[in-house]
Protein backbone atom coordinates (compact mmCIF):
# COMPACT_ATOMS: atom_id res chain seq x y z
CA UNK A 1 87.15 79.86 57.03
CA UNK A 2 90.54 79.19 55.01
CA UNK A 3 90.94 79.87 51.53
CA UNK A 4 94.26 78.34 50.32
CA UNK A 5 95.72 78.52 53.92
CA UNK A 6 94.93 81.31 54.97
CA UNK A 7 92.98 81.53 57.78
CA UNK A 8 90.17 84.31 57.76
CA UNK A 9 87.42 85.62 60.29
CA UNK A 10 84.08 85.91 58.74
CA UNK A 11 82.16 88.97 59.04
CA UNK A 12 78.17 88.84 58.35
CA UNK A 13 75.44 91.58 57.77
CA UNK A 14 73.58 91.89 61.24
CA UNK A 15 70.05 91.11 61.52
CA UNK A 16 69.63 94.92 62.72
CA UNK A 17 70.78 96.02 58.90
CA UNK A 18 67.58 95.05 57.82
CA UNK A 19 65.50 95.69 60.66
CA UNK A 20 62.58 97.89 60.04
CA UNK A 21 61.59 101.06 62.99
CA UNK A 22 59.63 99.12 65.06
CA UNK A 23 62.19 96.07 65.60
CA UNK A 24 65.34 98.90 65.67
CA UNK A 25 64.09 102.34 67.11
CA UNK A 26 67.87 103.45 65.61
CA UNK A 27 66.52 103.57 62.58
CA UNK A 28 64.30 106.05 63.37
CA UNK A 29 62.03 107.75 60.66
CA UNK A 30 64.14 106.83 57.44
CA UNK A 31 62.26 105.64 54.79
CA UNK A 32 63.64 102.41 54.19
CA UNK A 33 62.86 101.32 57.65
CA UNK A 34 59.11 101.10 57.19
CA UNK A 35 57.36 97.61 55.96
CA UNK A 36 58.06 94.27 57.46
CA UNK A 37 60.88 92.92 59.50
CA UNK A 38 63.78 91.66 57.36
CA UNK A 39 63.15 93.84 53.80
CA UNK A 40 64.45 97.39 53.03
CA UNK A 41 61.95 99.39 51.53
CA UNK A 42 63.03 101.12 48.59
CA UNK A 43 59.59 102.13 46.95
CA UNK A 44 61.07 106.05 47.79
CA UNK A 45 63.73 105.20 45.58
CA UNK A 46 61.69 103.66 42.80
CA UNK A 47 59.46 106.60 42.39
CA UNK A 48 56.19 104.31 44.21
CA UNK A 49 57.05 101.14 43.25
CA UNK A 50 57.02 98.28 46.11
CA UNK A 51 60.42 97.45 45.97
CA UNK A 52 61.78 96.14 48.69
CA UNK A 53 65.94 94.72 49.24
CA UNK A 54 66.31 91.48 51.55
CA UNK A 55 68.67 88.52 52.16
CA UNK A 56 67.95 85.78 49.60
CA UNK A 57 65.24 83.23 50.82
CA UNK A 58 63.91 85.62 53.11
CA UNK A 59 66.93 85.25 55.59
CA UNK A 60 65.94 87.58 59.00
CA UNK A 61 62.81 88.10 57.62
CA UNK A 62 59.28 87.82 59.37
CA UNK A 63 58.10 84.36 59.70
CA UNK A 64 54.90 85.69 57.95
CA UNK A 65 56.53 86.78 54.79
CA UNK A 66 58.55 83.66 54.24
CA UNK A 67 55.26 81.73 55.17
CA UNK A 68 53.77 83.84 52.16
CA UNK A 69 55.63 82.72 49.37
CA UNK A 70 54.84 79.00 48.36
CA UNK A 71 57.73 76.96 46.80
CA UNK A 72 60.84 78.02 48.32
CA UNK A 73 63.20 76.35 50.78
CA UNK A 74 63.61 77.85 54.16
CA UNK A 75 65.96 80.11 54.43
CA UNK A 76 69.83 78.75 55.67
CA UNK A 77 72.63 81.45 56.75
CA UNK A 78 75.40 78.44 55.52
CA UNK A 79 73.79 79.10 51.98
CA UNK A 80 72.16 83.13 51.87
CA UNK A 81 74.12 85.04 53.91
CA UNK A 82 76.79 87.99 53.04
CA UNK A 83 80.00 86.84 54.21
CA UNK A 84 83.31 88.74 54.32
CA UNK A 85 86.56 87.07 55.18
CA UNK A 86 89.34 89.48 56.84
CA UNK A 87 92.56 88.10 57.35
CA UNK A 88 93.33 88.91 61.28
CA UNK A 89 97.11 89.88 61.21
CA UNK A 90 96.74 92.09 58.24
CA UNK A 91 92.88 93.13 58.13
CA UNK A 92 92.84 92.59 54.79
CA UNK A 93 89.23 91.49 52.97
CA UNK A 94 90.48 87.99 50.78
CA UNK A 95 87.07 86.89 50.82
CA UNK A 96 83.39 88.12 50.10
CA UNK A 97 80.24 86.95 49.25
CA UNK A 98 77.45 89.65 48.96
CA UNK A 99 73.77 87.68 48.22
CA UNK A 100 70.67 89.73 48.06
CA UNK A 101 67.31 89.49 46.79
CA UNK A 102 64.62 92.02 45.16
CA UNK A 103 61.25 92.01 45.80
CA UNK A 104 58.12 93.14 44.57
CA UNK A 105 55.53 93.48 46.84
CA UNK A 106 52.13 91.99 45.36
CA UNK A 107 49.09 94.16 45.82
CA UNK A 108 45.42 93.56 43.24
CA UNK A 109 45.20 96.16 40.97
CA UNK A 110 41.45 97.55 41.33
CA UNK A 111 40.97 99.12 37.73
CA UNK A 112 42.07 95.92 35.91
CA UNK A 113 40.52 93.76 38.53
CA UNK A 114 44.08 91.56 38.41
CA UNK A 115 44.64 89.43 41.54
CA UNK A 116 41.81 90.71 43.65
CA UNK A 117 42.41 88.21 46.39
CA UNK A 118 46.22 88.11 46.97
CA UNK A 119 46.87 88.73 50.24
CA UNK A 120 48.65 92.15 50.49
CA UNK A 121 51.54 90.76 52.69
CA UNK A 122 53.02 88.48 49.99
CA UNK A 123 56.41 89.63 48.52
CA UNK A 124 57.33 88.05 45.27
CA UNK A 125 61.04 87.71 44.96
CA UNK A 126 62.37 88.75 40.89
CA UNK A 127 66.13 88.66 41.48
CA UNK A 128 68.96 87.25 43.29
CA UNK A 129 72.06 88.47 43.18
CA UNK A 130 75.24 86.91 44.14
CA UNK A 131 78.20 88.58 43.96
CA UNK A 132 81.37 86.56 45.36
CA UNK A 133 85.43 87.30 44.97
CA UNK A 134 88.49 85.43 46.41
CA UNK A 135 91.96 86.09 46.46
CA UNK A 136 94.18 83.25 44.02
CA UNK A 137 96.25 80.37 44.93
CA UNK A 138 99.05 82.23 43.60
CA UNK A 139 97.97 85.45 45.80
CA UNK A 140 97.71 82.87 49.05
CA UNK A 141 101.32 81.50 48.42
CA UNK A 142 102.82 84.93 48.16
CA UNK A 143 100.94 86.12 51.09
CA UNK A 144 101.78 83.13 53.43
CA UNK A 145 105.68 83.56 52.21
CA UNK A 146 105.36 87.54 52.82
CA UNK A 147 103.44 87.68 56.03
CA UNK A 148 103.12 84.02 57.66
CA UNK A 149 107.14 83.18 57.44
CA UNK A 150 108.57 86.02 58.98
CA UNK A 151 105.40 86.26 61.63
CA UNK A 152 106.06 82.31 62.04
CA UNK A 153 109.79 82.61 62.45
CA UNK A 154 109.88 85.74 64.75
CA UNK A 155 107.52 83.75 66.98
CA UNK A 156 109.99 80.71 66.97
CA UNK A 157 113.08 83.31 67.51
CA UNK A 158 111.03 84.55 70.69
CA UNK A 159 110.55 81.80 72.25
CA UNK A 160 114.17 80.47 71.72
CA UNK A 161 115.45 83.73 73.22
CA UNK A 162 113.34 83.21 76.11
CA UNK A 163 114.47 79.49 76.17
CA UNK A 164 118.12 80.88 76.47
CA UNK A 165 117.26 83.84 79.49
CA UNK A 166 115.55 80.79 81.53
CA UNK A 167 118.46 78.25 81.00
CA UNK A 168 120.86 81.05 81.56
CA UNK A 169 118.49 82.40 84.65
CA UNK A 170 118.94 78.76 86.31
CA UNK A 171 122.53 78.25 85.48
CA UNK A 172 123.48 81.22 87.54
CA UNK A 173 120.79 80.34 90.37
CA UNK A 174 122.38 77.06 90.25
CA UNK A 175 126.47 78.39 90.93
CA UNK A 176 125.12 81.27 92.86
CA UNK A 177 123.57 79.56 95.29
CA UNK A 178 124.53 76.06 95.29
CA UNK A 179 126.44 74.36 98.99
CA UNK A 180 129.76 75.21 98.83
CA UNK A 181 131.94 71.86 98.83
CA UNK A 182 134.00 71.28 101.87
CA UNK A 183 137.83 70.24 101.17
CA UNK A 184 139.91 69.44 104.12
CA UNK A 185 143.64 70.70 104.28
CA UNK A 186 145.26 67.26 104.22
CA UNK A 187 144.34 66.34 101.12
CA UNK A 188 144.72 69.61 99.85
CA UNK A 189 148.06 69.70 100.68
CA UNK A 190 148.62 66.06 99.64
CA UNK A 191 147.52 66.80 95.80
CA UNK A 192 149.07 70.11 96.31
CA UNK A 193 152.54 69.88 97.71
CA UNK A 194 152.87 66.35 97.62
């Protein structure tokens, strides 16, 4: 992406971040790595409560929990993905959008008798965060004048300085090793001593 001309190299959270143990055996027995494909459990965290971290619509998830929530669009990297945008000559981060969801995951509640039939795979999503930062116009300008114009014009001296060692190189291939020119003595001596 570009953000006021200047170019940047997005960055994205792998699919792995959110993996659960049996999808990324790297994970091994931490305790965010156990429930479905695609959330972070956090119910250690919460003291018990079924809280679980994912990208917004689902993104990476398990087909089956995005199949379990009715009334939400499919899930689109272009629109729910964390993006971070590193400028390559510099490494600096001018761009970053961080989108996550919370979840709760539904269970019935036996000593109420509330929602005795939901099915116990359904996570019900109860926020979305998106947190997003870019550097200014006036930050760009100053940037492409600090870092773009001198990279741009040591470039261009480069490459006329090795413009000027390959003209150079052939003008003294060329007089080195041209034919020498044959003159013969009479009209040498005719300009000469005429």
């Amino acid at each position: 992406i570009a953000v006021d001309g200047v170019t940047l190299l997005n960055y994205s959270l792998p699919r792995e971040a959110f993996a659960n143990a049996r999808a990324n055996t790297q994970q091994g027995v931490a305790y965010y790595a156990y429930g479905p494909n695609g959330l972070v459990n956090l119910s250690a965290l919460s003291i018990g409560v079924p809280i679980f971290l994912s990208k917004p619509h689902f993104l990476d998830a398990d087909e089956s929990v995005i199949r379990a929530v009715d009334g939400m669009r499919r899930p689109s990297y272009e629109l729910d993905d964390t993006i971070i945008g590193v400028e390559p000559i510099t490494g600096f981060n001018m761009y970053a959008r961080q989108r996550l969801q919370t979840n709760i995951q539904l269970k019935p509640v036996p000593c109420v008798g509330w929602w005795p039939d939901i099915n116990q795979k359904a996570f019900m999503p109860v926020l979305w965060a998106d947190i997003h930062g870019s550097i200014t116009s006036d930050q760009a300008r100053a940037f492409r004048h600090r870092v773009y114009l001198p990279n741009s014009l040591g470039r261009d001296a480069t490459l006329a300085c090795f413009g000027l060692a390959l003209l150079a190189a052939l003008a003294f291939a060329y007089y080195t090793f041209r034919a020498p020119t044959t003159t013969s003595v009479d009209a040498c001596s005719a300009c000469c001593c005429g």
